[in-house]
Protein backbone atom coordinates (compact mmCIF):
# COMPACT_ATOMS: atom_id res chain seq x y z
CA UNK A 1 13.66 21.05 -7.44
CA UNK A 2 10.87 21.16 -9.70
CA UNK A 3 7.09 22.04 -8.33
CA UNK A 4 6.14 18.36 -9.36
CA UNK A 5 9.36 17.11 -7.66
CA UNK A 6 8.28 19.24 -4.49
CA UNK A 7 5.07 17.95 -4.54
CA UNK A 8 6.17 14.18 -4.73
CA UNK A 9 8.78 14.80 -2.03
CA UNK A 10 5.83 16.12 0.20
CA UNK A 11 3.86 13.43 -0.44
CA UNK A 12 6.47 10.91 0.24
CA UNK A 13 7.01 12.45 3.32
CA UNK A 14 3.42 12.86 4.40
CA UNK A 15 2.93 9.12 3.93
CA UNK A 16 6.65 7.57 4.88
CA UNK A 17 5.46 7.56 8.64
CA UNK A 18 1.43 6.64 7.34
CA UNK A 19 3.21 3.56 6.25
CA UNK A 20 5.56 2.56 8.71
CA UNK A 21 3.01 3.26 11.56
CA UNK A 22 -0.28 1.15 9.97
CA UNK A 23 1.85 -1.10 7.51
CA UNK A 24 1.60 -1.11 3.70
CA UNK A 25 -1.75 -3.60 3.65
CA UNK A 26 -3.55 -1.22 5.83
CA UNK A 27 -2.39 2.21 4.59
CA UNK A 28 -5.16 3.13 2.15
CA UNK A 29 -4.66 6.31 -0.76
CA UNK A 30 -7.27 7.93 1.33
CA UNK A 31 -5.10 7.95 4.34
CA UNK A 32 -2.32 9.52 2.50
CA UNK A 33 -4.90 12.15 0.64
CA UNK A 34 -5.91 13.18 4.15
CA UNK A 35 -2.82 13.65 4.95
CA UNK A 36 -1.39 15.55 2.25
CA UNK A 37 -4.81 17.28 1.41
CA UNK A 38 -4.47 16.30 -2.22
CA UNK A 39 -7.01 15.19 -4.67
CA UNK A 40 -6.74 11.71 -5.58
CA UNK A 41 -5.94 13.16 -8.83
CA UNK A 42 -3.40 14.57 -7.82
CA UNK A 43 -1.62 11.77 -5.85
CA UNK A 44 -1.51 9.18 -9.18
CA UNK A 45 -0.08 11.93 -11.25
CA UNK A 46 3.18 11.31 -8.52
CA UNK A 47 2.70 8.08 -8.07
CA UNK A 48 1.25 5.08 -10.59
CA UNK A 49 -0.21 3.05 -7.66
CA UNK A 50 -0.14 2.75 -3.85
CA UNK A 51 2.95 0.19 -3.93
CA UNK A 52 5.30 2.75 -5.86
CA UNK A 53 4.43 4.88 -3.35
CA UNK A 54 4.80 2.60 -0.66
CA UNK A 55 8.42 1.94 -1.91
CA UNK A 56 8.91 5.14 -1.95
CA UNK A 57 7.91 5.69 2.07
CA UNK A 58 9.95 2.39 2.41
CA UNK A 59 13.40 4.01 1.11
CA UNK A 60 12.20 7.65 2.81
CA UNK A 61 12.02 6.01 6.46
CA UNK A 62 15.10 4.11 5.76
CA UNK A 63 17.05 7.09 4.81
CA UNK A 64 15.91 9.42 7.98
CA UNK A 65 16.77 6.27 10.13
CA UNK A 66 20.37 5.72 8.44
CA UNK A 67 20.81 9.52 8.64
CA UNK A 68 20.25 10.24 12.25
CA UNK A 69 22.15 7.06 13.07
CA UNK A 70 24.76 8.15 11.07
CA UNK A 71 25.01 11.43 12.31
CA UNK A 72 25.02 10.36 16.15
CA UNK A 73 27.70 7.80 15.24
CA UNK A 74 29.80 10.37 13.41
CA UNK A 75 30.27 11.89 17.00
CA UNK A 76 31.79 9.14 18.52
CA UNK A 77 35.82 9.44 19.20
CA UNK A 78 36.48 5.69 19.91
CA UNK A 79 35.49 2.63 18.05
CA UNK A 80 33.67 1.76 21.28
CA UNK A 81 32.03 4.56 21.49
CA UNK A 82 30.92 4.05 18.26
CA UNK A 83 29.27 0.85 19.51
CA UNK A 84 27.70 2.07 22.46
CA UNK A 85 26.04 5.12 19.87
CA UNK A 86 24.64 2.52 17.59
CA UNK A 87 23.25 0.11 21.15
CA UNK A 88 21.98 3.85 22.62
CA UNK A 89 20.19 4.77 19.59
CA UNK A 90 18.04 1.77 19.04
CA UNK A 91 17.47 1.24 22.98
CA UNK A 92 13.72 2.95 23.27
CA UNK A 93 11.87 1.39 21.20
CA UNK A 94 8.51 2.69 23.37
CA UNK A 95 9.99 6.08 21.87
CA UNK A 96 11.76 4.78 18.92
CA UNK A 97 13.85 7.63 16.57
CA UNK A 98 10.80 7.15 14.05
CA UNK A 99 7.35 7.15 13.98
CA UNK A 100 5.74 3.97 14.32
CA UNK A 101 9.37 2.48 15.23
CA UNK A 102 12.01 0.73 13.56
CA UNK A 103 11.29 0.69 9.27
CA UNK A 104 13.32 -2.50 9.35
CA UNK A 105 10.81 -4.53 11.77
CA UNK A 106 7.94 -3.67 10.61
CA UNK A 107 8.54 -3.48 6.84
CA UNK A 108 10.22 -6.39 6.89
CA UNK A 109 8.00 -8.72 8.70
CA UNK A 110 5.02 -7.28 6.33
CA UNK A 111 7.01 -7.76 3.03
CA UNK A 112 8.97 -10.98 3.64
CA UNK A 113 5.80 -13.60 2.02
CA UNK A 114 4.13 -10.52 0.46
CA UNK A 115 6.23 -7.83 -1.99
CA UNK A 116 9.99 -9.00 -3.27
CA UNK A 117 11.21 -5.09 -4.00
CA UNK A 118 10.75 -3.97 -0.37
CA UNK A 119 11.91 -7.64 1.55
CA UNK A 120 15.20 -6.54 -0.87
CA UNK A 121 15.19 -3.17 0.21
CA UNK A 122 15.20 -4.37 3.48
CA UNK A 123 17.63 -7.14 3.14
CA UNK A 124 19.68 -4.02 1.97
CA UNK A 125 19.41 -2.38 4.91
CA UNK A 126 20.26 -5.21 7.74
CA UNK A 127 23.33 -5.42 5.68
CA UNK A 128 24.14 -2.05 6.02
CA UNK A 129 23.55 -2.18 9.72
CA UNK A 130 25.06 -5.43 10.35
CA UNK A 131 28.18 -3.85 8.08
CA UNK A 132 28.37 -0.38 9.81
CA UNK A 133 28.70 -2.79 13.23
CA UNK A 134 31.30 -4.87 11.52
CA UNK A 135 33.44 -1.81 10.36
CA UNK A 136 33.64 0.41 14.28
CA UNK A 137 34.63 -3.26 15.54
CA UNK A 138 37.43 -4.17 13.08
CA UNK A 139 38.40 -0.23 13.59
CA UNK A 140 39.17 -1.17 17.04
CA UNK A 141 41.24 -4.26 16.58
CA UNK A 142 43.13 -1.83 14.21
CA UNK A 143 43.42 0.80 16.30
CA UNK A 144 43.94 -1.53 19.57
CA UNK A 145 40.94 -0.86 21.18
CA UNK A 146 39.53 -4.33 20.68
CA UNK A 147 41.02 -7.74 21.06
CA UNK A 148 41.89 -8.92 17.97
CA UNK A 149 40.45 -12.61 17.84
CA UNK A 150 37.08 -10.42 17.81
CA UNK A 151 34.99 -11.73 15.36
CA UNK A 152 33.03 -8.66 13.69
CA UNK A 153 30.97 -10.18 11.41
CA UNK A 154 29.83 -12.11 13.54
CA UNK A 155 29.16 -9.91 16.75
CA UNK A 156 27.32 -7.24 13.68
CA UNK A 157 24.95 -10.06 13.23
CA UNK A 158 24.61 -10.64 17.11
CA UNK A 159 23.81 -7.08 17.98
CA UNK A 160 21.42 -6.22 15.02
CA UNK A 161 19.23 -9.79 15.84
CA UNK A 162 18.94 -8.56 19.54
CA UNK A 163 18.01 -5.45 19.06
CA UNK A 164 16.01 -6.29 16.50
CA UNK A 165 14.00 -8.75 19.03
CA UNK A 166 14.20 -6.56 21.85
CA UNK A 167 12.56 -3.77 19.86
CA UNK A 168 9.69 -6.27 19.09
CA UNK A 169 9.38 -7.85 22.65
CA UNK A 170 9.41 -3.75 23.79
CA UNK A 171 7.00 -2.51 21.46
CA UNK A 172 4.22 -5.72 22.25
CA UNK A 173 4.54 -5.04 26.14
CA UNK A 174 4.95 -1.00 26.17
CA UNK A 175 7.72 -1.17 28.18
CA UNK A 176 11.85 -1.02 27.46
CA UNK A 177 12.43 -3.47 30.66
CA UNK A 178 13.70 -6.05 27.98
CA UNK A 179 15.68 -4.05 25.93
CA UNK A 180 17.30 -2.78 28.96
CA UNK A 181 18.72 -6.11 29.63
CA UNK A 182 19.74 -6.59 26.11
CA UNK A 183 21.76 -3.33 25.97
CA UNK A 184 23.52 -4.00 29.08
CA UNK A 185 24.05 -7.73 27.47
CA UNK A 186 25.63 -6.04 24.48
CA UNK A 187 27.62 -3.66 26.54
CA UNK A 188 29.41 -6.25 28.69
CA UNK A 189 29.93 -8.04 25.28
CA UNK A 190 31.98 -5.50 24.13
CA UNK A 191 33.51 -4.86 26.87
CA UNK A 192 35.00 -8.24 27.21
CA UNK A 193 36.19 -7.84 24.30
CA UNK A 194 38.04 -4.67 24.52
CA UNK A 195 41.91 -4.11 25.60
């Protein structure tokens, strides 16, 4: 890495959790240049405006998220553990795996009226989710874990939506009580649905 790549990676990851905590409306450059403790100067040789930038937090928090998910899923020896990783992961969201919680909420509900390149960039990344779900299910119908009449398209969509809404019923009252009873909803789901 360059020195000017270094110092746009620091920046980036100075303001990635500015951004998801305050939003991309109320994240001013001044934030950011507290942050960092760069010159204005310096922050629009990096970066043309505050949106580039904010894309650029966008796909940082994204990627740490996917990451650690990733990795914590990796560990899993079943399919349904595999499941029960992903529902474990998201299930604090008082003391969500990011700062300022889930990238997904709160970028999306900002951008979906107001900025096309990061409602996509989201879009991108409830597919992914909603995929990664799909595959650990259809692993276990292959592997025999799972009954196979197991829709897992359809159950991907199911869990990402309630976790999704638990995360923002959680993070309005301060307390997990209701994702608690989603998680345990999810849980019995799949284990219904496992041979």
């Amino acid at each position: 890495m360059t020195k000017g790549e270094e110092t746009r990676q620091f920046i980036i990851e100075k303001a990635a959790p500015i951004f998801n905590t305050k939003g991309i409306a109320a994240t001013a450059m001044s934030d950011i240049m507290e942050a960092t403790k760069l010159s204005k100067g310096s922050m629009y040789v990096h970066f043309e405006n505050k949106e580039v930038l904010a894309c650029a937090a966008v796909d940082h928090n994204m990627k740490v998220l996917g990451d650690k998910l990733v990795s914590e899923i990796s560990k899993s020896k079943t399919a349904k553990e595999e499941l029960f990783t992903y529902i474990d992961f998201f299930s604090n969201a008082v003391n969500p795996p990011l700062t300022g919680g889930c990238p997904l909420l709160n970028f999306g509900t900002e951008a979906d009226d107001t900025n096309p390149i990061v409602k996509e960039k989201i879009n991108r990344g409830i597919q992914f989710n909603q995929q990664l779900l799909a595959n650990s299910v259809n692993k276990g119908i292959a592997n025999g874990e799972f009954k196979p009449d197991w829709n897992a398209e359809d159950f991907g969509t199911v869990v990402f939506a309630m976790m999704e809404g638990g995360h923002l019923m959680s993070r309005m009252s301060g307390s997990n009580d209701k994702m608690k009873v989603i998680t345990k909803t999810l849980k019995k789901i799949i284990e219904e649905n496992s041979l």
